[in-house]
N, C-alpha and C. Protein backbone atom coordinates (compact mmCIF):
# COMPACT_ATOMS: atom_id res chain seq x y z
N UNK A 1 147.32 -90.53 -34.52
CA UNK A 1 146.05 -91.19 -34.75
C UNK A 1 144.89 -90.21 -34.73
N UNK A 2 144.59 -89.30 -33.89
CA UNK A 2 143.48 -87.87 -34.05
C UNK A 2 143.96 -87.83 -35.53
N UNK A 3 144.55 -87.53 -36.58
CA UNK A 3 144.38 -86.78 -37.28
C UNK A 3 143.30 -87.72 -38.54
N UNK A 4 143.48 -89.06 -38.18
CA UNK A 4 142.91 -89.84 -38.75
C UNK A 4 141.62 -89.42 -39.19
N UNK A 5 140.44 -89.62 -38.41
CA UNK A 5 138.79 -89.07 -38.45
C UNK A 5 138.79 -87.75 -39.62
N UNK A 6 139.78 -86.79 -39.68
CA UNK A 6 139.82 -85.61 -40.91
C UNK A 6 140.37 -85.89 -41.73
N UNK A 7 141.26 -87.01 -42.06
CA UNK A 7 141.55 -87.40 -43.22
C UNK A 7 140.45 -88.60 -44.04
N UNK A 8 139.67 -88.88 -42.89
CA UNK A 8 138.66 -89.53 -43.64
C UNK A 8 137.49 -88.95 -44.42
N UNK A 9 136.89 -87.70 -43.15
CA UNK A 9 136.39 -86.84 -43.40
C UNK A 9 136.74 -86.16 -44.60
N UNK A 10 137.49 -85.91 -45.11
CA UNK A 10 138.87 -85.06 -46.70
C UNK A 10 138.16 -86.56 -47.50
N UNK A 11 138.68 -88.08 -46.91
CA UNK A 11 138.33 -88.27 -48.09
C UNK A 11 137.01 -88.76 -48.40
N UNK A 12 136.21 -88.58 -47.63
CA UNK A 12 134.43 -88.99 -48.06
C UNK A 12 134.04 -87.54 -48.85
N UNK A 13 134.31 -86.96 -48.44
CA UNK A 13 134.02 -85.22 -49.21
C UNK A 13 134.52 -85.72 -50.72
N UNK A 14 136.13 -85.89 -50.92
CA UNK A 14 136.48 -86.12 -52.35
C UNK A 14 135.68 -86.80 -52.63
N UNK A 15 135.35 -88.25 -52.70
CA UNK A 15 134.62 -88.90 -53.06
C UNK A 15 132.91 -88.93 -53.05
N UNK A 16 131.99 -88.12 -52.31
CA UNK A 16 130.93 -87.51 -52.90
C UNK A 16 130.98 -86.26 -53.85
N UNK A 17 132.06 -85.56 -53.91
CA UNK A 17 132.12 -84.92 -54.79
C UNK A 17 132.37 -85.55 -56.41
N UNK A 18 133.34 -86.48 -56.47
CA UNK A 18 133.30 -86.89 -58.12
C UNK A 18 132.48 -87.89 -57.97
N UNK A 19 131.67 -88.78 -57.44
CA UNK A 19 130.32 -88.89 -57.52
C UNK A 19 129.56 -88.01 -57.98
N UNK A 20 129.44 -86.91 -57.37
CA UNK A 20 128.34 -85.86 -57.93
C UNK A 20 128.83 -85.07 -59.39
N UNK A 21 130.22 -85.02 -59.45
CA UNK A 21 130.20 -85.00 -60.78
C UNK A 21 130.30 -85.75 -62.10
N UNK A 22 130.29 -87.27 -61.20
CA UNK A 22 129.81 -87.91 -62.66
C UNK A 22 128.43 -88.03 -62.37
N UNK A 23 127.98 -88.19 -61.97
CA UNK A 23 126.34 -87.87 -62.55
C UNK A 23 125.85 -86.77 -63.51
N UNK A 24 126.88 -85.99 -63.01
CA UNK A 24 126.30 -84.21 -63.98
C UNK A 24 127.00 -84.93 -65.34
N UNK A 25 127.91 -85.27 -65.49
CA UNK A 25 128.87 -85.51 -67.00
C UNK A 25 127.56 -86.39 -67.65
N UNK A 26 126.50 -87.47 -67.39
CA UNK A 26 125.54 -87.75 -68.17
C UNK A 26 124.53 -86.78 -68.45
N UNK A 27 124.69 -86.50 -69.55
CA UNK A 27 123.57 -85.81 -70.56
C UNK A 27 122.46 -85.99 -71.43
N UNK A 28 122.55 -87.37 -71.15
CA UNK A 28 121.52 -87.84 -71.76
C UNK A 28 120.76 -89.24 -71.12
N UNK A 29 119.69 -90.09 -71.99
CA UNK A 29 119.38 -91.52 -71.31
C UNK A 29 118.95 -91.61 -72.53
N UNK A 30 118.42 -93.09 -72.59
CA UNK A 30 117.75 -93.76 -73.44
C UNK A 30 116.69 -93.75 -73.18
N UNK A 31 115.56 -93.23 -74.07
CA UNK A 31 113.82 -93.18 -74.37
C UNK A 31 113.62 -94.51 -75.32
N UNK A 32 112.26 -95.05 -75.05
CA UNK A 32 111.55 -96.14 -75.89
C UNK A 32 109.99 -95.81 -75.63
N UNK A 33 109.91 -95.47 -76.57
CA UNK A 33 108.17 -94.92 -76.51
C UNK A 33 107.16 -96.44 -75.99
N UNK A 34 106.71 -96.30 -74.75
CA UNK A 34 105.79 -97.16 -74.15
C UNK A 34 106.36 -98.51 -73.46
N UNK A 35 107.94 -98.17 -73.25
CA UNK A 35 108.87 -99.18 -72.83
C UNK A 35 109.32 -99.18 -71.21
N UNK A 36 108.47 -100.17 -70.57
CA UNK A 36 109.06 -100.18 -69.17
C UNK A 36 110.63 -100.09 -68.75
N UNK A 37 110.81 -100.35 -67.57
CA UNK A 37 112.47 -100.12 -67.06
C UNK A 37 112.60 -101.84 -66.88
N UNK A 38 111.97 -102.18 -66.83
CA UNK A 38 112.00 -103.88 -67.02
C UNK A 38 112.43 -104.51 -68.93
N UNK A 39 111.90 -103.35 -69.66
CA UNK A 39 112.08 -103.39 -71.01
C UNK A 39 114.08 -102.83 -71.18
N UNK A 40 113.79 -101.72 -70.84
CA UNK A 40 115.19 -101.60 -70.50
C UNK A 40 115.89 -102.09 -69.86
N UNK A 41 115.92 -102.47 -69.27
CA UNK A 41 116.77 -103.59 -68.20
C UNK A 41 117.27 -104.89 -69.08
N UNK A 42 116.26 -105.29 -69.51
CA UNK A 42 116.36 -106.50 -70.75
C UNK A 42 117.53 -105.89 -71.92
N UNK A 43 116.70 -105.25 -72.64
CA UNK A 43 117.35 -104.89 -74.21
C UNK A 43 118.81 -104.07 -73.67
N UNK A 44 119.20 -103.53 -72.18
CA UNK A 44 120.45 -103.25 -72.05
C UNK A 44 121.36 -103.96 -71.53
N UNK A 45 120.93 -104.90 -70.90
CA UNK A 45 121.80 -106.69 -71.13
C UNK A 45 122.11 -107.45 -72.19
N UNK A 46 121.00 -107.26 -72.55
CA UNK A 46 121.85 -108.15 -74.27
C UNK A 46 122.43 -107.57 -75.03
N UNK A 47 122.08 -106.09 -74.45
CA UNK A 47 123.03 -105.16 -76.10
C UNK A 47 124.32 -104.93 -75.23
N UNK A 48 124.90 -104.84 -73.86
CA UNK A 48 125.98 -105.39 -73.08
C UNK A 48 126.77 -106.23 -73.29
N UNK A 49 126.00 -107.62 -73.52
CA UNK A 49 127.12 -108.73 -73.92
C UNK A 49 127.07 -109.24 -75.11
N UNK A 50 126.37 -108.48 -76.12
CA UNK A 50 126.52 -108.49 -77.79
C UNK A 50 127.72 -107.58 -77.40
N UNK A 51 127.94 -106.53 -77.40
CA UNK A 51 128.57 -105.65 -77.68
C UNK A 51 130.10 -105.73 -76.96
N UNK A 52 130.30 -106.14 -75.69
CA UNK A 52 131.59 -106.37 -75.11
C UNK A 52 131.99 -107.78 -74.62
N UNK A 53 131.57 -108.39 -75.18
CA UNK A 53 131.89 -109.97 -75.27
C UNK A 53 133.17 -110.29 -76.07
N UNK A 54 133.93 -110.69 -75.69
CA UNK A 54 135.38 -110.57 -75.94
C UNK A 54 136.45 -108.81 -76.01
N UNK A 55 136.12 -108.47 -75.17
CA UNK A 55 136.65 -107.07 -75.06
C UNK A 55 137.85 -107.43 -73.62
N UNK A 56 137.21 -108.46 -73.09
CA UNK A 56 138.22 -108.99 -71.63
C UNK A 56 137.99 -107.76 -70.89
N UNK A 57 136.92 -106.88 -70.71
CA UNK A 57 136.56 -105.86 -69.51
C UNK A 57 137.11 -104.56 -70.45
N UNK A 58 137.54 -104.31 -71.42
CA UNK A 58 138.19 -103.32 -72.11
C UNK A 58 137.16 -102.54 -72.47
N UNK A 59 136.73 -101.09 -72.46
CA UNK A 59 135.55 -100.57 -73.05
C UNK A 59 136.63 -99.79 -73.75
N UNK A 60 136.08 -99.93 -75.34
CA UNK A 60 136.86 -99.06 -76.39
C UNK A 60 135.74 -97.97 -76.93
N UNK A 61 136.16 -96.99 -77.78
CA UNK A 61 135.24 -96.31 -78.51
C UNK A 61 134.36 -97.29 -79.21
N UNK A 62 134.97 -98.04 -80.36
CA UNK A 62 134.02 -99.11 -81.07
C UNK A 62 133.01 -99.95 -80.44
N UNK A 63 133.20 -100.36 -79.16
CA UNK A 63 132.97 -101.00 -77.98
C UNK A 63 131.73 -100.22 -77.40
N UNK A 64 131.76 -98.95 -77.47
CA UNK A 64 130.36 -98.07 -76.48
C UNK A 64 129.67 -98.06 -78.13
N UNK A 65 130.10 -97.66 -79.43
CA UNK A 65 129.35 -96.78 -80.64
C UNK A 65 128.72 -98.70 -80.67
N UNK A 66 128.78 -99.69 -80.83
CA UNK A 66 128.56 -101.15 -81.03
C UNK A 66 126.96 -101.22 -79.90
N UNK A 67 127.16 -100.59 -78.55
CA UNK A 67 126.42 -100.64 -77.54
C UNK A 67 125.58 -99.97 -77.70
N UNK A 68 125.55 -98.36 -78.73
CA UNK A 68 124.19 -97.46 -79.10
C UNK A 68 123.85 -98.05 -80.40
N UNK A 69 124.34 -98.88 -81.10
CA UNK A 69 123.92 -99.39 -82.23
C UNK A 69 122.95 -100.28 -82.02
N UNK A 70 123.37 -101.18 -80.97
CA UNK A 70 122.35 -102.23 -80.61
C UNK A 70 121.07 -101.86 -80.07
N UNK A 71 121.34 -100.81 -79.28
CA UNK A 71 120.01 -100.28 -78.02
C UNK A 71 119.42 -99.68 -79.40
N UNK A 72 119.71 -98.74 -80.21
CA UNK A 72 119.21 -98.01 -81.01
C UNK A 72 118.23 -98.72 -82.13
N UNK A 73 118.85 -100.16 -82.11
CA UNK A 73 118.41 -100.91 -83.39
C UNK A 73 116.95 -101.57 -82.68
N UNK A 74 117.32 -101.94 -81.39
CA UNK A 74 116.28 -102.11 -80.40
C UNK A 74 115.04 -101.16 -80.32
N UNK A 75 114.95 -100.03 -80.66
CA UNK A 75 114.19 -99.02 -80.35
C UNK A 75 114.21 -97.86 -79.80
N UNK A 76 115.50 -97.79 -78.70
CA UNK A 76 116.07 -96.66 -77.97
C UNK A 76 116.56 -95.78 -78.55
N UNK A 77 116.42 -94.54 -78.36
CA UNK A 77 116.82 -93.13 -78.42
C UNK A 77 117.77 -92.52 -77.49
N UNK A 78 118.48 -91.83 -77.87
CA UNK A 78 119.18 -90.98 -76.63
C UNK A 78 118.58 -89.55 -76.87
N UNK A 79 118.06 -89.39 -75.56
CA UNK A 79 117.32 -88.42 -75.19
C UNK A 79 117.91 -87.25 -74.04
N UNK A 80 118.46 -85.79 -74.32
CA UNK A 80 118.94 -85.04 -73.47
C UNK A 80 118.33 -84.80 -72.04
N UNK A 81 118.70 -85.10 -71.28
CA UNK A 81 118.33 -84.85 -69.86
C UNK A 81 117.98 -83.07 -69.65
């Protein structure tokens, strides 16, 4: 049972670590010239369940390119971080 507390310790480390590297793997966000996060918040809910509404939780390629089509058609940009 001691060895317990360092194997937890092992695994909170793993797990802030690929945390911290998926954050780095985004390279970009979505820009809308004069568009609150309340604006975004909106137009990325509906372009959510336009876009994966019958997918049954499945995110496919067609499935994310369907999701920048919508935000994009909306006004959004993807913008490099």
């Amino acid at each position: 049972m001691a060895k317990m507390p360092g194997r937890w310790r092992l695994g909170i480390v793993i797990l802030l670590t690929v945390l911290a590297g998926c954050a780095l793997i985004s390279r970009w966000h979505w820009e809308k010239r004069g568009a609150s996060e309340g604006d975004y918040e909106v137009d990325e809910k509906a372009c959510k369940l336009q876009s994966y509404s019958g997918t049954e939780g499945m995110v496919t390629n067609e499935s994310v390119r369907r999701m920048h089509r919508c935000m994009e058609s909306r006004g959004w940009r993807k913008v490099e971080n």
